[in-house]
Structure formats: structure tokens, C-alpha cells
N, C-alpha and C. Protein backbone atom coordinates (compact mmCIF):
# COMPACT_ATOMS: atom_id res chain seq x y z
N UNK A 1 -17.26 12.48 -36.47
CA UNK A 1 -17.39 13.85 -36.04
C UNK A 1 -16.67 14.74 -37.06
N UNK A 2 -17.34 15.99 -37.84
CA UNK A 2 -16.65 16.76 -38.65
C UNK A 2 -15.23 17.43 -37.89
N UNK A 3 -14.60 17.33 -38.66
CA UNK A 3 -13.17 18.52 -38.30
C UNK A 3 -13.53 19.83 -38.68
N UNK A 4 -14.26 20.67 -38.13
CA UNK A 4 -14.95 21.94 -37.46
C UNK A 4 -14.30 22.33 -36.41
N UNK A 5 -14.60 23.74 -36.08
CA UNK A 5 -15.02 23.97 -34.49
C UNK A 5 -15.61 23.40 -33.77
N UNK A 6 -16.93 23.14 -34.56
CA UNK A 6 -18.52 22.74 -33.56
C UNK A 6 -17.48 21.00 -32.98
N UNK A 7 -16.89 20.08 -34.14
CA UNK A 7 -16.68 18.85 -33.82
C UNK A 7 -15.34 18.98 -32.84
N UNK A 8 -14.79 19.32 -32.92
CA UNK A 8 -13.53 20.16 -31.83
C UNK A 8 -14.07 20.60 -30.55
N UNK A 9 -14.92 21.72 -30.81
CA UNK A 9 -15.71 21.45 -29.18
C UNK A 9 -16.11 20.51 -28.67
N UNK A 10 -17.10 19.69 -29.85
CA UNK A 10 -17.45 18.70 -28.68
C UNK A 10 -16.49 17.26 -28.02
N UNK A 11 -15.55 17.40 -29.31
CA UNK A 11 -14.55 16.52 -28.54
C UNK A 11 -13.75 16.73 -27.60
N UNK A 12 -13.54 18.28 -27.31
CA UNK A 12 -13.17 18.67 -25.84
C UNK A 12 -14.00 18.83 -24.62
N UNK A 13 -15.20 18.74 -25.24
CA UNK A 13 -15.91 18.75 -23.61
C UNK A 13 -16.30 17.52 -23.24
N UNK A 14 -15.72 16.53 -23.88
CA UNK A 14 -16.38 14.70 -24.36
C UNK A 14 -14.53 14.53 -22.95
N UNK A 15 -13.76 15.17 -23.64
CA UNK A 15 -12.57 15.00 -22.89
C UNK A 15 -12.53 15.06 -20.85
N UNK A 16 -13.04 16.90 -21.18
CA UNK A 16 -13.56 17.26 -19.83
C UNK A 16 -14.33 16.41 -18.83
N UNK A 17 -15.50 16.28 -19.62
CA UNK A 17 -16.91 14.99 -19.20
C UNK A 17 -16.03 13.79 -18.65
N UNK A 18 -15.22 12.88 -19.76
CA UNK A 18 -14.44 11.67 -18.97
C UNK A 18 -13.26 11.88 -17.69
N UNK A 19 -12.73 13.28 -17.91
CA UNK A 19 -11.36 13.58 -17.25
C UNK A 19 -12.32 13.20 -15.13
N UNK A 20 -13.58 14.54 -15.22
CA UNK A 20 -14.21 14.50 -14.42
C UNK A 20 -15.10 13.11 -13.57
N UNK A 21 -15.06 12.38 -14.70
CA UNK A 21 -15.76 11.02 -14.18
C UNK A 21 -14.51 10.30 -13.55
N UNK A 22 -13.26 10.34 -14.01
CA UNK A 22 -12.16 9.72 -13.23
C UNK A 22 -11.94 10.50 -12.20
N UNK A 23 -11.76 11.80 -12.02
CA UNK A 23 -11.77 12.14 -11.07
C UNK A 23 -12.88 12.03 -10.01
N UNK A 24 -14.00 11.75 -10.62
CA UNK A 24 -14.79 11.24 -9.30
C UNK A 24 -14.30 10.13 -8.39
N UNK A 25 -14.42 9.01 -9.78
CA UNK A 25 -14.10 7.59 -8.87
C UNK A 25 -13.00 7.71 -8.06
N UNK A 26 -11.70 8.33 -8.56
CA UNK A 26 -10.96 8.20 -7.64
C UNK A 26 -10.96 8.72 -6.11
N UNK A 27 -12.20 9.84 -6.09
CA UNK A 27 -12.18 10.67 -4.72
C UNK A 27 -12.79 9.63 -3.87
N UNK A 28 -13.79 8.70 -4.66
CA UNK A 28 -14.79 7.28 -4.25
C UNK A 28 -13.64 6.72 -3.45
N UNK A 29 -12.89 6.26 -4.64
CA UNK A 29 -12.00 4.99 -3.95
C UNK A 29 -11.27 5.23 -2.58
N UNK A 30 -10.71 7.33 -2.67
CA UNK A 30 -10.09 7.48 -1.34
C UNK A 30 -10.94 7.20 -0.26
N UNK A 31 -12.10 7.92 -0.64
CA UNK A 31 -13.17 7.46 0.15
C UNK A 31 -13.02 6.20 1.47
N UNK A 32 -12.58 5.24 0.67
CA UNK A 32 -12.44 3.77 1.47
C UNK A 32 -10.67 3.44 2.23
N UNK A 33 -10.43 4.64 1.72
CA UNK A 33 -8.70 4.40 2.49
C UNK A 33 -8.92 4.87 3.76
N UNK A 34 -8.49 4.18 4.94
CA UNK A 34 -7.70 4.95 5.96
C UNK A 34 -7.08 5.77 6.10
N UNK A 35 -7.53 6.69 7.54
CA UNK A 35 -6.45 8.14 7.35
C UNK A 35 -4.94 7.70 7.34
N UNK A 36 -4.43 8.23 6.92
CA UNK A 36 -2.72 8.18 7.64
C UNK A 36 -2.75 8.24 8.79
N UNK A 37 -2.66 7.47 9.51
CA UNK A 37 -1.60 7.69 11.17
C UNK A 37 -0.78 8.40 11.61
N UNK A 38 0.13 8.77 10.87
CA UNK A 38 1.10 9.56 10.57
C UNK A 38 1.62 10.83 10.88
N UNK A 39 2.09 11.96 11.73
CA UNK A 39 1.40 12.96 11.94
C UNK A 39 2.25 14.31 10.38
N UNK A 40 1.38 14.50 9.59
CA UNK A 40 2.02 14.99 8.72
C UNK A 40 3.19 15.84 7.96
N UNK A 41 3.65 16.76 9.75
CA UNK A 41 4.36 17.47 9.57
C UNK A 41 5.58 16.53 9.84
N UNK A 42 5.66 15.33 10.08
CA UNK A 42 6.81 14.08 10.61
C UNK A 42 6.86 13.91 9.41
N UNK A 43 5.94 13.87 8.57
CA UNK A 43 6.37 13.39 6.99
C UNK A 43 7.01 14.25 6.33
N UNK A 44 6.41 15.52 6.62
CA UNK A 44 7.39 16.64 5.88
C UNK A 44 8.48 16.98 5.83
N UNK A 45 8.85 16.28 7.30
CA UNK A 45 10.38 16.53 7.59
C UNK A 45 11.24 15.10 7.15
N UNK A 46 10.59 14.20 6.87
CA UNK A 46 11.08 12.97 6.29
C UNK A 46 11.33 13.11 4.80
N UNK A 47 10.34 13.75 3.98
CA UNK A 47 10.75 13.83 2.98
C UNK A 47 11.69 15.19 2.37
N UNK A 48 11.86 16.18 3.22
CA UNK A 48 12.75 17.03 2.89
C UNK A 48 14.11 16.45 3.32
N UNK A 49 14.04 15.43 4.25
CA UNK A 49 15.49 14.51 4.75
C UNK A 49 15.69 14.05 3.22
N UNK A 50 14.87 13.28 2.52
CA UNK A 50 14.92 12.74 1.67
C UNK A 50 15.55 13.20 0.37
N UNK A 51 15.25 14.79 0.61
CA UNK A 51 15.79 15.24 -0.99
C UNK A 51 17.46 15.18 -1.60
N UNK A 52 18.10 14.52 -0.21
CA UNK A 52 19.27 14.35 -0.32
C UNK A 52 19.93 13.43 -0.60
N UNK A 53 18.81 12.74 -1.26
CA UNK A 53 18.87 11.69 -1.76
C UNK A 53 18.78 11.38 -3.00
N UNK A 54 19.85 10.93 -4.42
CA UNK A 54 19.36 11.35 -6.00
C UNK A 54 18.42 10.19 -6.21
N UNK A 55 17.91 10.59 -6.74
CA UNK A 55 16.41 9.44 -6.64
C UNK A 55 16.38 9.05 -8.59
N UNK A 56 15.76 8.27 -9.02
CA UNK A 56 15.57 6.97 -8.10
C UNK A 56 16.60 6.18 -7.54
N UNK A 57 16.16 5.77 -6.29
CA UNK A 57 16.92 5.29 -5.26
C UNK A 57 16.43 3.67 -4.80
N UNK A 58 16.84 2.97 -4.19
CA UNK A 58 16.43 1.63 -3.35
C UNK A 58 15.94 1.54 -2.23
N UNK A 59 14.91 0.69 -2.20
CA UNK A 59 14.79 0.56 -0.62
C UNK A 59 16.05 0.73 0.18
N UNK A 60 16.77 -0.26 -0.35
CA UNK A 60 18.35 -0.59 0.86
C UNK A 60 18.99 0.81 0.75
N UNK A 61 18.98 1.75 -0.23
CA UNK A 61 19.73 3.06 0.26
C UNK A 61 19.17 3.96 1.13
N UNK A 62 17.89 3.76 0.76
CA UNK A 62 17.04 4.51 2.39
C UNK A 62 16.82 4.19 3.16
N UNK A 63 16.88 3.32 3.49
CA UNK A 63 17.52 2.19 4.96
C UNK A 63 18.50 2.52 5.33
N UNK A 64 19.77 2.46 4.37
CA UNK A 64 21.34 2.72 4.85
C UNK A 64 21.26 4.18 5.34
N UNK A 65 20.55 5.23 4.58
CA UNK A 65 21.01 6.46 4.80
C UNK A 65 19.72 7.16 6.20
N UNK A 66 18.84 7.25 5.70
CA UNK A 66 17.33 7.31 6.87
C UNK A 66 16.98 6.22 7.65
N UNK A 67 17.78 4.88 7.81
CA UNK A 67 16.93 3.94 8.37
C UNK A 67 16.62 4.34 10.09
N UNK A 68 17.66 4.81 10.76
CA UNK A 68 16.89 5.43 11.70
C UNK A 68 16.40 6.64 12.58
N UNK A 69 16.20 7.34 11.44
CA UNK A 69 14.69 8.45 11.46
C UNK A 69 13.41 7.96 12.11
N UNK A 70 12.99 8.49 12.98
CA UNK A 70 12.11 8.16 13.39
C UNK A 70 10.83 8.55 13.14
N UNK A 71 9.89 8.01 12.69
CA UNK A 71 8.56 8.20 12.44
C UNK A 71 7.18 8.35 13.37
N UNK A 72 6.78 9.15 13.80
CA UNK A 72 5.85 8.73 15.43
C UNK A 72 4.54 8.62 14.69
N UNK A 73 3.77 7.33 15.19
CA UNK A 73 2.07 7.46 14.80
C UNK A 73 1.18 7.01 16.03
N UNK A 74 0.48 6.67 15.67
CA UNK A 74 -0.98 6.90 17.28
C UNK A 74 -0.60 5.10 17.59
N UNK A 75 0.25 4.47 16.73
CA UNK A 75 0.57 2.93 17.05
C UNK A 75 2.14 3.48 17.93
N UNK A 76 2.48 4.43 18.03
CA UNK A 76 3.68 4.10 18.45
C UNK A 76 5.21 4.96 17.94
N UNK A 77 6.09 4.72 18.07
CA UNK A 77 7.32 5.44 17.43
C UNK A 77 8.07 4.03 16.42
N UNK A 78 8.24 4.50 15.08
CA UNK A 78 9.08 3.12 14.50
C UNK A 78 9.90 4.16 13.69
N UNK A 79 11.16 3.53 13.32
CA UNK A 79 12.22 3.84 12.60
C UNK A 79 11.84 3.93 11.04
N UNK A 80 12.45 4.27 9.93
CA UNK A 80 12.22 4.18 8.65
C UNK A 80 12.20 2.78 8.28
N UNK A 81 13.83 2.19 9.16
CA UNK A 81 14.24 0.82 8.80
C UNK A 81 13.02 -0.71 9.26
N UNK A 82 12.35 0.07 10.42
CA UNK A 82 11.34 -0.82 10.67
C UNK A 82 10.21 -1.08 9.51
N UNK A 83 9.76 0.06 8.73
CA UNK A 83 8.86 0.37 7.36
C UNK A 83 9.26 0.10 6.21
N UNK A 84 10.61 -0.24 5.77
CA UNK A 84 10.88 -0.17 4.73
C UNK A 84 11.80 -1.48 4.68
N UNK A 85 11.64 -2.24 3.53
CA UNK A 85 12.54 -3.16 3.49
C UNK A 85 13.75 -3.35 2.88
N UNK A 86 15.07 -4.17 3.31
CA UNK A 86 16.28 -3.62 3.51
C UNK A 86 16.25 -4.59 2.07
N UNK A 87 16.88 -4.08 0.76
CA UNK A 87 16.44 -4.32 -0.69
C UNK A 87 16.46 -3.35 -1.61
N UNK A 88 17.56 -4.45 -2.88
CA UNK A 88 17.61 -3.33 -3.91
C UNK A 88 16.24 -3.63 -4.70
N UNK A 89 15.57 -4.84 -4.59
CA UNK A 89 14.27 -5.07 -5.34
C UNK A 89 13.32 -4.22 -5.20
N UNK A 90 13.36 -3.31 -4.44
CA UNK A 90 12.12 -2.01 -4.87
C UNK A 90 12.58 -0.89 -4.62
N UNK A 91 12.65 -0.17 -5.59
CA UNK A 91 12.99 1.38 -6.22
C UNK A 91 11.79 2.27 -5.77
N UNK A 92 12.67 3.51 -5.14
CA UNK A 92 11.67 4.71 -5.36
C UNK A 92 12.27 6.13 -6.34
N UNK A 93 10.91 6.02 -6.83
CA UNK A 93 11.24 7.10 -8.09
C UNK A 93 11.37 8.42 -7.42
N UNK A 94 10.63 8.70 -6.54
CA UNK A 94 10.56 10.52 -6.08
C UNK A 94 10.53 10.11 -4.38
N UNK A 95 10.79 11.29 -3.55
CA UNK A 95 10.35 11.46 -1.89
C UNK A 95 8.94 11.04 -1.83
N UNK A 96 8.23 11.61 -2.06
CA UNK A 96 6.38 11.57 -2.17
C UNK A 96 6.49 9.66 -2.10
N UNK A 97 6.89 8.69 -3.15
CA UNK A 97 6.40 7.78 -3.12
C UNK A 97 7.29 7.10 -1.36
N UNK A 98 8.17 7.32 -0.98
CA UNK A 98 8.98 6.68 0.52
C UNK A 98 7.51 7.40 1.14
N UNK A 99 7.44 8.66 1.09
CA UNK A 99 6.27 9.19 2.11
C UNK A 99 5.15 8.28 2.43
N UNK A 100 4.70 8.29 1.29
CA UNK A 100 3.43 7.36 0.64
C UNK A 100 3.58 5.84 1.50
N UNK A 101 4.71 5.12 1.43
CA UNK A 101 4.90 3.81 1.78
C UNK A 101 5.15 3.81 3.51
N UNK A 102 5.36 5.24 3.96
CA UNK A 102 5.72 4.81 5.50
C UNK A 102 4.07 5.71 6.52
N UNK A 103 3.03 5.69 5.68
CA UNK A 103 2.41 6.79 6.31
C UNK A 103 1.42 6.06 7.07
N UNK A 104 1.24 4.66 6.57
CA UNK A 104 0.99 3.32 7.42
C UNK A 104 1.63 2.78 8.34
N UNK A 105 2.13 2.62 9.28
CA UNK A 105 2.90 2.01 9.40
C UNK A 105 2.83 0.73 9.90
N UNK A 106 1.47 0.10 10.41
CA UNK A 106 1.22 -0.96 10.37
C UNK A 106 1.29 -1.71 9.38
N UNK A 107 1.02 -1.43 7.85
CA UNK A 107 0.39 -1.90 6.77
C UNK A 107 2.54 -1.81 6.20
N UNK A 108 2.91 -0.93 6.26
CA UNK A 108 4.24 -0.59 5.51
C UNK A 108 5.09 -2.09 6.38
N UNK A 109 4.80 -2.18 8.05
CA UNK A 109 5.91 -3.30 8.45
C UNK A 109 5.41 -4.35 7.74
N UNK A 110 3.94 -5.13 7.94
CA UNK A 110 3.46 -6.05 7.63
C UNK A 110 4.26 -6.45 5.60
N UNK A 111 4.17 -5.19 5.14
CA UNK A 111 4.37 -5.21 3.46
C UNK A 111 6.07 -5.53 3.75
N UNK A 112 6.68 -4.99 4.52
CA UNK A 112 8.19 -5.27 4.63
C UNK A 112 8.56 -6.78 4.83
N UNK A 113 7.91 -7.09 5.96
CA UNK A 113 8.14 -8.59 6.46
C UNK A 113 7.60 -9.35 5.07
N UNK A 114 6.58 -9.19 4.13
CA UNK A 114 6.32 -10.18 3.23
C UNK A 114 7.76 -10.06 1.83
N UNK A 115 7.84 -8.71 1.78
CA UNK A 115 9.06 -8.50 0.85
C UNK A 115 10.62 -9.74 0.75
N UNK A 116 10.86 -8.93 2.01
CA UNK A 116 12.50 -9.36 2.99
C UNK A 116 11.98 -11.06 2.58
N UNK A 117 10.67 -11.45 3.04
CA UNK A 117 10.74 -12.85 3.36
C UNK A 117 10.65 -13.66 1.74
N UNK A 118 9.98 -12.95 0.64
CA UNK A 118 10.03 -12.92 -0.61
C UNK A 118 11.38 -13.51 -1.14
N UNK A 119 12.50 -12.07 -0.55
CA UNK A 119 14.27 -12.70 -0.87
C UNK A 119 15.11 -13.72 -0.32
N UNK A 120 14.06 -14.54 0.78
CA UNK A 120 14.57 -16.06 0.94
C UNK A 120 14.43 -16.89 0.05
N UNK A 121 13.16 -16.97 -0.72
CA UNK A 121 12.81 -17.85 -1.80
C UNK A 121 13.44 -17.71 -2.82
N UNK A 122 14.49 -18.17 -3.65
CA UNK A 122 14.86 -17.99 -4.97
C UNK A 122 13.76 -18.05 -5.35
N UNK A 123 13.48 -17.26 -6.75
CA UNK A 123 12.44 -17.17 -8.13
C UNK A 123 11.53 -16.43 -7.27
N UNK A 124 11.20 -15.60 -6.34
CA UNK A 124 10.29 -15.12 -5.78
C UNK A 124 10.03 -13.78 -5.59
N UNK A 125 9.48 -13.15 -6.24
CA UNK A 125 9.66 -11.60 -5.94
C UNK A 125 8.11 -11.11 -5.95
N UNK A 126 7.87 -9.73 -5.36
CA UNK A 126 6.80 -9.38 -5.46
C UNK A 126 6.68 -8.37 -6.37
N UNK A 127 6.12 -8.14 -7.63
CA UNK A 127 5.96 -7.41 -8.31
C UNK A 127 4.79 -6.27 -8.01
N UNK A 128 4.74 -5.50 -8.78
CA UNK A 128 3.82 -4.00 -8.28
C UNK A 128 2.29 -3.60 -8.37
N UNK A 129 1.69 -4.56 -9.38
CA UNK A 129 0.12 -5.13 -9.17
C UNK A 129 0.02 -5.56 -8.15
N UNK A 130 1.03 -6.94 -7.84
CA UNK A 130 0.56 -7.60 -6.86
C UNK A 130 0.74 -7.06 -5.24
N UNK A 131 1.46 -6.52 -5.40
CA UNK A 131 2.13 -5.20 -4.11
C UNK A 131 0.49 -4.30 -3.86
N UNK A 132 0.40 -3.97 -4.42
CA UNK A 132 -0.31 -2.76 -4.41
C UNK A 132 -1.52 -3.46 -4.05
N UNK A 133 -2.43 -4.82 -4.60
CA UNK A 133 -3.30 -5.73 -4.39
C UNK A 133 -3.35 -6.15 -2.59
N UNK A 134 -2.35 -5.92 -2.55
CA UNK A 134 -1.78 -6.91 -1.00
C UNK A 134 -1.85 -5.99 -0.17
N UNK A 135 -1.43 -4.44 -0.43
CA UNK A 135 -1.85 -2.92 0.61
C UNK A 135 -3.14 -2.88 0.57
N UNK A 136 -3.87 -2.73 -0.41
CA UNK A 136 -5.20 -2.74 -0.76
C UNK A 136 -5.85 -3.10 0.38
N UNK A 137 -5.55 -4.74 0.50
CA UNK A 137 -6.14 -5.71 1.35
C UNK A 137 -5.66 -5.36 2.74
N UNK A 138 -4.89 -4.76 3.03
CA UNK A 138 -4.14 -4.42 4.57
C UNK A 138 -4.80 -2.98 4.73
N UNK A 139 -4.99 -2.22 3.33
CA UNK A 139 -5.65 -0.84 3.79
C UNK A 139 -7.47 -1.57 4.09
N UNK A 140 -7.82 -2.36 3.63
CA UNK A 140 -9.32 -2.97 3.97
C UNK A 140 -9.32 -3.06 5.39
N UNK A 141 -8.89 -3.70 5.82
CA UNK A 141 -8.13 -4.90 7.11
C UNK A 141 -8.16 -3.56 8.14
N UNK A 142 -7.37 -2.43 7.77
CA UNK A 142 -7.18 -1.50 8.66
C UNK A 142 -8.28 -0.88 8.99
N UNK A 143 -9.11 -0.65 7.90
CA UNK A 143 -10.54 -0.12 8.21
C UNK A 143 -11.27 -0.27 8.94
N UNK A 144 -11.02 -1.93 9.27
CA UNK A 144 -12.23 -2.50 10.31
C UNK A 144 -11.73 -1.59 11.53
N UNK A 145 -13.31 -0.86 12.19
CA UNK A 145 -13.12 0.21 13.37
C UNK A 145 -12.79 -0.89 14.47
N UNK A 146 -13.60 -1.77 14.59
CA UNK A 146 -13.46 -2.70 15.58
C UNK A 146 -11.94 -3.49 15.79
N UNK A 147 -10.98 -3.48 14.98
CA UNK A 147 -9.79 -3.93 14.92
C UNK A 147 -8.89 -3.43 15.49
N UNK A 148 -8.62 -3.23 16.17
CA UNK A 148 -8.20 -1.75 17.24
C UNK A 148 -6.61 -2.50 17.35
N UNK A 149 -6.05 -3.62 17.18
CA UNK A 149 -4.71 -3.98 17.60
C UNK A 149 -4.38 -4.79 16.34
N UNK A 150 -4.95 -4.02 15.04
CA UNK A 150 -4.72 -4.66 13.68
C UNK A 150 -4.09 -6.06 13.74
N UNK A 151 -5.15 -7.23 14.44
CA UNK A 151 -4.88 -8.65 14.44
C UNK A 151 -4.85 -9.03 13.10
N UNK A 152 -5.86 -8.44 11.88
CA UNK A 152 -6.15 -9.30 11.09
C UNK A 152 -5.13 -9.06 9.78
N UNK A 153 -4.64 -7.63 10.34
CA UNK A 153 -3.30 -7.35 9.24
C UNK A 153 -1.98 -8.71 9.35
N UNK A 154 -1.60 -8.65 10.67
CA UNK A 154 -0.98 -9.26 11.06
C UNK A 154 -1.20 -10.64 10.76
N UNK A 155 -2.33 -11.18 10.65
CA UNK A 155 -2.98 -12.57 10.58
C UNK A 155 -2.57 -12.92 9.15
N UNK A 156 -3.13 -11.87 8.07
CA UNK A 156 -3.01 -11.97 6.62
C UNK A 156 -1.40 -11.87 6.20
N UNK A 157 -0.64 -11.55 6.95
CA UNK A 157 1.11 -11.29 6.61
C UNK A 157 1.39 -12.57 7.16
N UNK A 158 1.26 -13.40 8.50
CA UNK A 158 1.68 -14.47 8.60
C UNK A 158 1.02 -15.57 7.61
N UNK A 159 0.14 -15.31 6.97
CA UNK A 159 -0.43 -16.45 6.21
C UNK A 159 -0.05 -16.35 4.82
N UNK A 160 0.28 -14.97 4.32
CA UNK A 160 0.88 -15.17 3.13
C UNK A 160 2.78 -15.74 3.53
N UNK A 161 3.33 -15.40 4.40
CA UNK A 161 4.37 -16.22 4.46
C UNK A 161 4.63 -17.70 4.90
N UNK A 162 3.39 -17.82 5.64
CA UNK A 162 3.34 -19.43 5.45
C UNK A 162 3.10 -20.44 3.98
N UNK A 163 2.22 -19.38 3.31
CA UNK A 163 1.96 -19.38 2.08
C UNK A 163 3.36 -20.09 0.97
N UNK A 164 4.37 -18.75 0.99
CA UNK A 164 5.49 -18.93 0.78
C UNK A 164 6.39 -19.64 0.56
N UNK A 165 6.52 -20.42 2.22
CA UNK A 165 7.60 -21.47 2.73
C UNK A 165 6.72 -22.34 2.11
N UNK A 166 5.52 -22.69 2.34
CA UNK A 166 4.43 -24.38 1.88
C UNK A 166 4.89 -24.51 -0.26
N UNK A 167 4.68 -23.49 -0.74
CA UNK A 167 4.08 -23.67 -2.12
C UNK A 167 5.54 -22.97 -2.96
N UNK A 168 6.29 -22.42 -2.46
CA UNK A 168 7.44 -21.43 -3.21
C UNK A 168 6.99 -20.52 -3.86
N UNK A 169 5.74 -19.68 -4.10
CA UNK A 169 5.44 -18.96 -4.45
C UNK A 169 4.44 -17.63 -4.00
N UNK A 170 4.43 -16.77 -4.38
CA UNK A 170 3.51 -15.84 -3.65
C UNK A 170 1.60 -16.12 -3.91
N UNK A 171 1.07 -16.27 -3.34
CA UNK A 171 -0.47 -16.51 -3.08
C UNK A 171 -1.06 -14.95 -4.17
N UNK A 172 -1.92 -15.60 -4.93
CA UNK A 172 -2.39 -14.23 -5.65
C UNK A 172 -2.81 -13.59 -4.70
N UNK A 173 -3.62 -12.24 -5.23
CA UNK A 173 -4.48 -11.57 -4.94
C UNK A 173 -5.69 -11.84 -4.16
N UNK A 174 -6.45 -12.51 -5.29
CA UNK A 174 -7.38 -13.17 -4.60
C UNK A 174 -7.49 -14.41 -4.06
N UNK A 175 -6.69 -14.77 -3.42
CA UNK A 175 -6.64 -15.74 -2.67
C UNK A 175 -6.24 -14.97 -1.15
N UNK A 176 -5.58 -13.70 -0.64
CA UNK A 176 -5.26 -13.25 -0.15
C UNK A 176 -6.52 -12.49 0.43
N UNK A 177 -7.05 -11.87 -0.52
CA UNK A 177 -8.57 -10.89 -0.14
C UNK A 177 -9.49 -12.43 0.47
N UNK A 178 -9.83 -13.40 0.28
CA UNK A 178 -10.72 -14.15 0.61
C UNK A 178 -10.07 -14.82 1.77
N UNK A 179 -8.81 -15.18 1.95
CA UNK A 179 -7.95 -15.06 3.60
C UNK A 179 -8.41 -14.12 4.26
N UNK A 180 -8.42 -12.99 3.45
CA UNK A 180 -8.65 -11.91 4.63
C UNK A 180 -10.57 -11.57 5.18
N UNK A 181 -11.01 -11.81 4.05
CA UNK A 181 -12.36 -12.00 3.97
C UNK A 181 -12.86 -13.25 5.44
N UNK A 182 -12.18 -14.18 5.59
CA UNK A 182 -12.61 -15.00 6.31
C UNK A 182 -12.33 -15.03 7.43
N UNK A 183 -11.06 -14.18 7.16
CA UNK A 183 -10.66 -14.06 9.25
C UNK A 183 -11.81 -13.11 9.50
N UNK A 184 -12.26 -11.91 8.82
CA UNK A 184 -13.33 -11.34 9.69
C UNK A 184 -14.18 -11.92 9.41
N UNK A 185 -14.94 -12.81 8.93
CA UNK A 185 -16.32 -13.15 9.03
C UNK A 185 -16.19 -14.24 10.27
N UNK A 186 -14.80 -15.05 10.17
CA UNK A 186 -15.00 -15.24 11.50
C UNK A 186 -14.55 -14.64 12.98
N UNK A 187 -14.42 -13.52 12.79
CA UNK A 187 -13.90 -12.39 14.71
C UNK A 187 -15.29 -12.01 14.00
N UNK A 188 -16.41 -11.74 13.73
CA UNK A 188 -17.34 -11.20 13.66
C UNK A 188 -17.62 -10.10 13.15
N UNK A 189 -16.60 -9.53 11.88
CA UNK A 189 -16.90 -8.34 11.34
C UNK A 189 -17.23 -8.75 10.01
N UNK A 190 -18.16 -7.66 9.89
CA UNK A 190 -18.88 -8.22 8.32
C UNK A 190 -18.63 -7.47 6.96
N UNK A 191 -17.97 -8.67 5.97
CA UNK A 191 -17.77 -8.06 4.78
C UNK A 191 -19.08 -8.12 3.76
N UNK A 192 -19.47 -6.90 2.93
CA UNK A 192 -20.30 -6.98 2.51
C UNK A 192 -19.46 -7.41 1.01
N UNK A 193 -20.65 -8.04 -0.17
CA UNK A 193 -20.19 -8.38 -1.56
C UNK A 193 -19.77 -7.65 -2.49
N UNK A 194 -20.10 -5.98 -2.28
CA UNK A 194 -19.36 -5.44 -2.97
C UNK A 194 -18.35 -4.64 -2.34
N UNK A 195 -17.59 -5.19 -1.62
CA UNK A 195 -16.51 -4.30 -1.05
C UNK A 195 -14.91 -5.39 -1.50
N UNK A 196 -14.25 -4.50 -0.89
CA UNK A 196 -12.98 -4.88 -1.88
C UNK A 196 -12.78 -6.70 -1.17
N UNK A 197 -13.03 -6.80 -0.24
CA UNK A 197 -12.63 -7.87 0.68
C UNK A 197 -13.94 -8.65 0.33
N UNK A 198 -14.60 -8.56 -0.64
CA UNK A 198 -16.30 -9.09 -0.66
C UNK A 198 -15.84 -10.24 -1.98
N UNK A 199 -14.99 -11.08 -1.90
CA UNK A 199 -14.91 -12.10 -2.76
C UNK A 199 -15.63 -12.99 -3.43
């Protein structure tokens, strides 16, 4: 492309063109998330609790200091300390990301109990691909409408910690999505092949 104007424009609207295609997919991908539970203005007041906090911070300091704040969602009333696991192994950089992690709160205990149970195992930790792989699969899980007492979240957290104790190590990704893939194909909900749980 000449170093012009004309080649300057078009490499900025070549910019624009890709910026916009990511921003599509990503509105796609929200697309497939679950609402928050959460009722938002509970978050607002959680994370302005939060700013009193110099960040980045630890799980275990927002436990020690917010652990019991209470959070109310359509599952119920739970504490911070119930959502968050008591641990310097995962850092939060800003308020927004604690927000972010408690706005589930089915999906945030289930992610706690695999953490906490992580720091029994020497050599065992969960790193942040694989974290994020494992919500993924619990934000899938949550989707199912028919799941109304999130069995299969629950199902997929006891099996990656059985996982755990059997092998000393954490179960990938996909071995986790096709666990989860199979508890609903067998309660009778259907994963199609291209969906995230479509292994």
C-alpha cells in the first residue's frame, strides 16, 4: 500500500472494518451468557464498598474485609465469603472484576469450591484460561432453561473434584465441557455440535 493519503485512508478504514467485526462477535458471544441474577444496584453498592480497597488485591483480602456483605439473587441471599475463595492465589486488579466474579452466584460458589479444593493438592493450581474455560462451561450449564435447581453445575464441580483427589491434577477443558455435555444428554437436554458444550 503507498504511503499517501489515499493508502492511509484505506488502512484506517481496513482498521475500523476489523475493530467492528470484533465488536460484533463479541455482542454474539454475550448473546449466549446468562443474565446476572444479581440485582444490580446490590452490585453497585458492593463495588463502591470495594473502592476501599487498594487494588490489586486477593481473594483472601476481600474475604477478610467484605466477606460478609451480603449479596441477594433470585437463588437466594449469600455472603461475598460464600462467592469468593478464601486465597492469595487469585488477584483482583480493579472493583469491576470482584463484581464480575460474584454476579453468578451459583457459578462464582461452584468456581470457589473447585479453587479452595485446588489448595489441598500440592502442585495444583488453577490458572486463568483454564478458569475462565470452566465458567464458560458453568455459564453453558446455567443456560439450560429447564435446569431450574442448577443440578448440572453442581454435578460438573463435584466431578472435577473427584477428578482432583483420583489423578492430582486439574481435568482440562475439554474433558470438563464433554462431562458436562453428557450429564445433559443424559437428564434430556440437548446439546447441539456447534455450541460451546457441543464436543
Amino acid at each position: 500500500m503507498a504511503d499517501n493519503k489515499s493508502g492511509r485512508d484505506e488502512q484506517a478504514d481496513n482498521a475500523d472494518r476489523r475493530q467492528r467485526e470484533r465488536d460484533i462477535l463479541t455482542a454474539l458471544e454475550r448473546n449466549d451468557e446468562t443474565e446476572p441474577p444479581v440485582d444490580e444496584r446490590a452490585l453497585g453498592e458492593l463495588e463502591t464498598e470495594l473502592d476501599t480497597l487498594s487494588f490489586p488485591v486477593t481473594a483472601r483480602e476481600v474475604v477478610e474485609t467484605l466477606g460478609d456483605r451480603t449479596v441477594e439473587s433470585d437463588a437466594g441471599v449469600h455472603t461475598v465469603a460464600d462467592l469468593l475463595p478464601d486465597t492469595d492465589q487469585e488477584t483482583f486488579d480493579e472493583p469491576a472484576t470482584v463484581r464480575t466474579r460474584v454476579q453468578r452466584p451459583t457459578i462464582a460458589a461452584a468456581m470457589k469450591r473447585i479453587v479452595e479444593h485446588c489448595q489441598s493438592i500440592q502442585q495444583t493450581s488453577l490458572g486463568t484460561s483454564q478458569r475462565e474455560a470452566y465458567e464458560k462451561t458453568f455459564r453453558a450449564l446455567k443456560a439450560i432453561d429447564a435446569d431450574d435447581d442448577d443440578e448440572g453445575i453442581q454435578y460438573v464441580a463435584d466431578w472435577i473434584v473427584e477428578r482432583i483427589d483420583e489423578t492430582g491434577t486439574l481435568p482440562g477443558s475439554r474433558a470438563v465441557r464433554r462431562e458436562a455435555a453428557t450429564f445433559c444428554r443424559s437428564n434430556g437436554y440437548s446439546v447441539r455440535n456447534d455450541e460451546w458444550l457441543g464436543v
